[in-house]
Protein backbone atom coordinates (compact mmCIF):
# COMPACT_ATOMS: atom_id res chain seq x y z
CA UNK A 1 55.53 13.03 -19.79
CA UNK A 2 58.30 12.99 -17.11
CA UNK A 3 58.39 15.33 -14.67
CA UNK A 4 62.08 16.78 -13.22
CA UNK A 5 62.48 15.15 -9.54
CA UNK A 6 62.19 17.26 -6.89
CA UNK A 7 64.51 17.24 -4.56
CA UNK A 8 63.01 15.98 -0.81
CA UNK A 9 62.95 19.21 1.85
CA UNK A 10 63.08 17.51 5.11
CA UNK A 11 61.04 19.19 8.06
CA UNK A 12 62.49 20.13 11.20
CA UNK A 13 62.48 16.91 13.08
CA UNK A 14 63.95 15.53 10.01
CA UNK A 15 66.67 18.35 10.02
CA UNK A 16 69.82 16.30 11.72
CA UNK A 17 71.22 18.06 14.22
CA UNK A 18 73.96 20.45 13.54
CA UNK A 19 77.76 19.14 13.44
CA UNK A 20 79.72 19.29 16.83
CA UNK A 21 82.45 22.02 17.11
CA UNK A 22 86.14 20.80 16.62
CA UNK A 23 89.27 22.02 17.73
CA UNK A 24 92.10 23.17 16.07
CA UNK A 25 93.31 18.92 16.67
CA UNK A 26 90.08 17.65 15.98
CA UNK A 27 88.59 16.83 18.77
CA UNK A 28 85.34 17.85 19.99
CA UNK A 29 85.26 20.69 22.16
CA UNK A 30 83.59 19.57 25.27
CA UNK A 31 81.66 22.39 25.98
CA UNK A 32 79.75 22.13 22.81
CA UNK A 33 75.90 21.39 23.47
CA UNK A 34 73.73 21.36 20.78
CA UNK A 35 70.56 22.38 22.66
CA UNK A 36 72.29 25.87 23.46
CA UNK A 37 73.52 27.36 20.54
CA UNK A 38 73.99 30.86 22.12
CA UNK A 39 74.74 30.08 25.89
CA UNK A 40 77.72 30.18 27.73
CA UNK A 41 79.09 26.31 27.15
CA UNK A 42 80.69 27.15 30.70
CA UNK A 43 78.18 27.98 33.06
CA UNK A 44 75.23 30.15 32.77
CA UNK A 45 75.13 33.73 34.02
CA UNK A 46 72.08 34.62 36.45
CA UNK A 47 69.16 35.75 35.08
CA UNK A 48 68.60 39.76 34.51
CA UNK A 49 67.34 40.97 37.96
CA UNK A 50 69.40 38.39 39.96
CA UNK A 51 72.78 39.82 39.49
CA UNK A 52 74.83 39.96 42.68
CA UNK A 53 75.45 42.88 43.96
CA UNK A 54 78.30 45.75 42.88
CA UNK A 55 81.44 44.33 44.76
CA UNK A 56 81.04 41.27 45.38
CA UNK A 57 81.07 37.88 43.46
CA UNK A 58 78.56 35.40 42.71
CA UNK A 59 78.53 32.03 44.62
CA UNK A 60 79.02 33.91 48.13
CA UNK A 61 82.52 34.49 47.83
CA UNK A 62 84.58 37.76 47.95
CA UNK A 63 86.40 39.52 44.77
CA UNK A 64 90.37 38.92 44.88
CA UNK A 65 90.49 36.17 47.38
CA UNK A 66 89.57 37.98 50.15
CA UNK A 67 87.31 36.78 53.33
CA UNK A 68 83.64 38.05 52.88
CA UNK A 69 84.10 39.60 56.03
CA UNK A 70 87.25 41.17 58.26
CA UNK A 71 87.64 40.26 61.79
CA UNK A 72 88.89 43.34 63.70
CA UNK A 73 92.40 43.16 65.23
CA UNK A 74 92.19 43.10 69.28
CA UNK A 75 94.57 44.96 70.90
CA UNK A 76 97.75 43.88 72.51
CA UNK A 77 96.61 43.68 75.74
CA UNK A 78 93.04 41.79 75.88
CA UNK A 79 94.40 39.51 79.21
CA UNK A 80 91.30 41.22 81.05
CA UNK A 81 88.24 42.79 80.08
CA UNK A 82 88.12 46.79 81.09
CA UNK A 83 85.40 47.78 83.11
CA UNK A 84 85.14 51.84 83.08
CA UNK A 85 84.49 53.15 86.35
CA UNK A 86 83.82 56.80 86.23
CA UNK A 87 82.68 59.05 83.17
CA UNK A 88 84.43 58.67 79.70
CA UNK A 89 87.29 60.79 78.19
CA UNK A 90 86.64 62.15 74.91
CA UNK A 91 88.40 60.74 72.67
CA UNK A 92 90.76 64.22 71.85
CA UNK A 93 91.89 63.96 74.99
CA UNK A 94 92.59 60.32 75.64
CA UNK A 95 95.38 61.18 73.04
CA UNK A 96 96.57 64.22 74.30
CA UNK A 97 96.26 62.13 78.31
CA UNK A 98 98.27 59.45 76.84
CA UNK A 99 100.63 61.77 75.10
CA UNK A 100 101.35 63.60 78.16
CA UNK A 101 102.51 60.23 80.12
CA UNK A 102 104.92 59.95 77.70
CA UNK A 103 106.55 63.23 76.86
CA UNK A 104 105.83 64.79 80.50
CA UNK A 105 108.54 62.79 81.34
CA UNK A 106 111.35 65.00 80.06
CA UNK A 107 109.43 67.43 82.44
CA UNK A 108 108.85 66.00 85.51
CA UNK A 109 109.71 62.37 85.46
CA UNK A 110 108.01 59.82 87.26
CA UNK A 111 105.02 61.72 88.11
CA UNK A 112 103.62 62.49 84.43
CA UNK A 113 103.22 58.57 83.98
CA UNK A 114 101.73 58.47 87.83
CA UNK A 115 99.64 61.12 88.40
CA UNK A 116 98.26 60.13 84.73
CA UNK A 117 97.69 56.19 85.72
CA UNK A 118 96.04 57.21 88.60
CA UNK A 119 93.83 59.67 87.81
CA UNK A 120 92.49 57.86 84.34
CA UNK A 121 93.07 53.94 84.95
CA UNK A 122 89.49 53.06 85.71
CA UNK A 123 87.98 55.98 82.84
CA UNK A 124 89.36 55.19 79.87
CA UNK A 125 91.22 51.83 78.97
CA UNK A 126 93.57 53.73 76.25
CA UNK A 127 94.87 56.35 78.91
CA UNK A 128 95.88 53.17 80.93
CA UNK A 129 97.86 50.93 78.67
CA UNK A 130 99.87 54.18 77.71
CA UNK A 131 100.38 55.07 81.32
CA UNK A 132 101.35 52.55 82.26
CA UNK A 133 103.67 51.80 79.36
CA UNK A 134 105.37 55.33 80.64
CA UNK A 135 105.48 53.49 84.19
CA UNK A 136 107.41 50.73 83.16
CA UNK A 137 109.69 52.59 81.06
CA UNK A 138 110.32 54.81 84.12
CA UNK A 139 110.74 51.82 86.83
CA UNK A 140 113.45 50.37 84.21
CA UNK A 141 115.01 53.15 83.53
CA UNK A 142 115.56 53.46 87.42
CA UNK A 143 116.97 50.05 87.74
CA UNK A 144 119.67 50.54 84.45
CA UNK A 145 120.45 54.41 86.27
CA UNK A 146 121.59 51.77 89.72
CA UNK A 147 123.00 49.66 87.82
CA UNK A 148 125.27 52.37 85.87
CA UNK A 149 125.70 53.69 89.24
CA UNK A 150 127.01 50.43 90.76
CA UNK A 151 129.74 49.92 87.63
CA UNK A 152 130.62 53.10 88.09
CA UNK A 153 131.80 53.03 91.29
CA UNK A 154 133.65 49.84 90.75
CA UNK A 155 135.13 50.92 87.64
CA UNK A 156 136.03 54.62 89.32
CA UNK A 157 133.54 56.54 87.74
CA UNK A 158 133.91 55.07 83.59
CA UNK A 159 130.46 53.76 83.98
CA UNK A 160 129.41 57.13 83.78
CA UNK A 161 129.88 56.77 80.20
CA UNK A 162 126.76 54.72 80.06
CA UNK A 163 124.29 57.46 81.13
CA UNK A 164 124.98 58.93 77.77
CA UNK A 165 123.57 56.24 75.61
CA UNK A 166 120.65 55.35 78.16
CA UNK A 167 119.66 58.97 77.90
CA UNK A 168 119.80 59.00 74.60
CA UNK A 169 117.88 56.21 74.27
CA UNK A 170 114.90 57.53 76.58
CA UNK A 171 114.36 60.14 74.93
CA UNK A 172 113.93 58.63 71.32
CA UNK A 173 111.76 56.29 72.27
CA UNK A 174 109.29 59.01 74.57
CA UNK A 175 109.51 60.33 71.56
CA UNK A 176 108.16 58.23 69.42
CA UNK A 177 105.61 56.80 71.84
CA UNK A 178 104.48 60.33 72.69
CA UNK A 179 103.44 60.63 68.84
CA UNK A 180 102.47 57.23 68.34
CA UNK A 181 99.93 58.11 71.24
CA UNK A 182 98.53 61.52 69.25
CA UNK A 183 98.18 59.30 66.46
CA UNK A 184 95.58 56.25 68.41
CA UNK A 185 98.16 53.91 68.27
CA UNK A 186 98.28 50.82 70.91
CA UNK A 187 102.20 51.81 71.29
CA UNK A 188 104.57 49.20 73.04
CA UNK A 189 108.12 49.86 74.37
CA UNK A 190 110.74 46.74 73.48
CA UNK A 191 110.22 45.08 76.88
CA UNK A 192 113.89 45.34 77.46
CA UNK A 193 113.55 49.05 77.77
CA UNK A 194 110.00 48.89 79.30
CA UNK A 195 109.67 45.41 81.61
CA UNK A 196 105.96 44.87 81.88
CA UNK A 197 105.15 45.12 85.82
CA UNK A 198 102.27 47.48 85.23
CA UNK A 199 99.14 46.80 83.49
């Protein structure tokens, strides 16, 4: 009596391996790996417990492009290092200090920027540089008011005309420096207004 044939199971290491993944133009996708049916044919993702932090990408490197770590601006006028002699200024009133060296100069003049230079050069390295931005600004403005004076008297008093816009001028710009001071801003005149001879 015949028996039907059954048809041969193979086992597992019989089984032939399963048929490499092809593209849309038939060739095979290079990621495929047969050995990792489920990972990511990519690159792997860390393991559950070694995720980097919130923030901040794996590898060591810094979401968007950006440098791991910022380097702090220096201000415009590292030439020397300050050394503070004297107690420090609070920090309210190294604005409203620097403020004053400004704007006290629609007041009385020269001396806001002076009396303010000397008095806080050595205590508090903010109060300085805007001091003694005011001082410059003052010394130049002196030397355009003799110069005005000078074409005035050879044109027969037309130069005078030029007070107006150096006035003007002035006062926009202690304006603006006066504020930019309030504010903790390293404020620089245009050094044609303000030539630097005090530091």
């Amino acid at each position: 009596m015949n028996h039907p044939a059954v048809p041969h199971v193979r086992s597992g290491k019989d089984a032939p391996p399963p048929a490499r993944a092809e593209t849309s133009a038939g060739m095979t996708d290079p990621g495929w790996n047969p050995q990792q049916p489920y990972g990511n044919p990519y690159g792997q993702q860390p393991p559950y417990g070694q995720q980097p932090p919130y923030g901040q990408s794996p590898y060591g490197q810094s979401p968007y492009g950006q440098p791991p770590y910022a380097q702090p601006t220096p201000p415009p006028f590292s030439q020397q290092p300050f050394v503070q002699a004297g107690p420090p200024v609070n920090p309210s009133e190294e604005r409203t200090y620097a403020m004053v060296a400004h704007l006290g100069q629609l007041v009385v003049g020269f001396f806001a920027p002076l009396l303010t230079y000397l008095l806080y050069k050595d205590r508090s390295q903010y109060i300085r540089w805007h001091s003694a931005q005011a001082l410059n600004l003052s010394i130049t403005s002196f030397l355009y008011v003799m110069a005005v004076m000078f074409v005035s008297v050879v044109t027969f008093g037309l130069g005078f005309l030029l007070f107006i816009p150096l006035a003007v001028l002035e006062v926009v710009f202690l304006v603006m420096a006066g504020v930019a001071a309030n504010r903790g801003e390293w404020y620089r005149y245009p050094q044609w207004l303000a030539i630097p001879m005090v530091s």
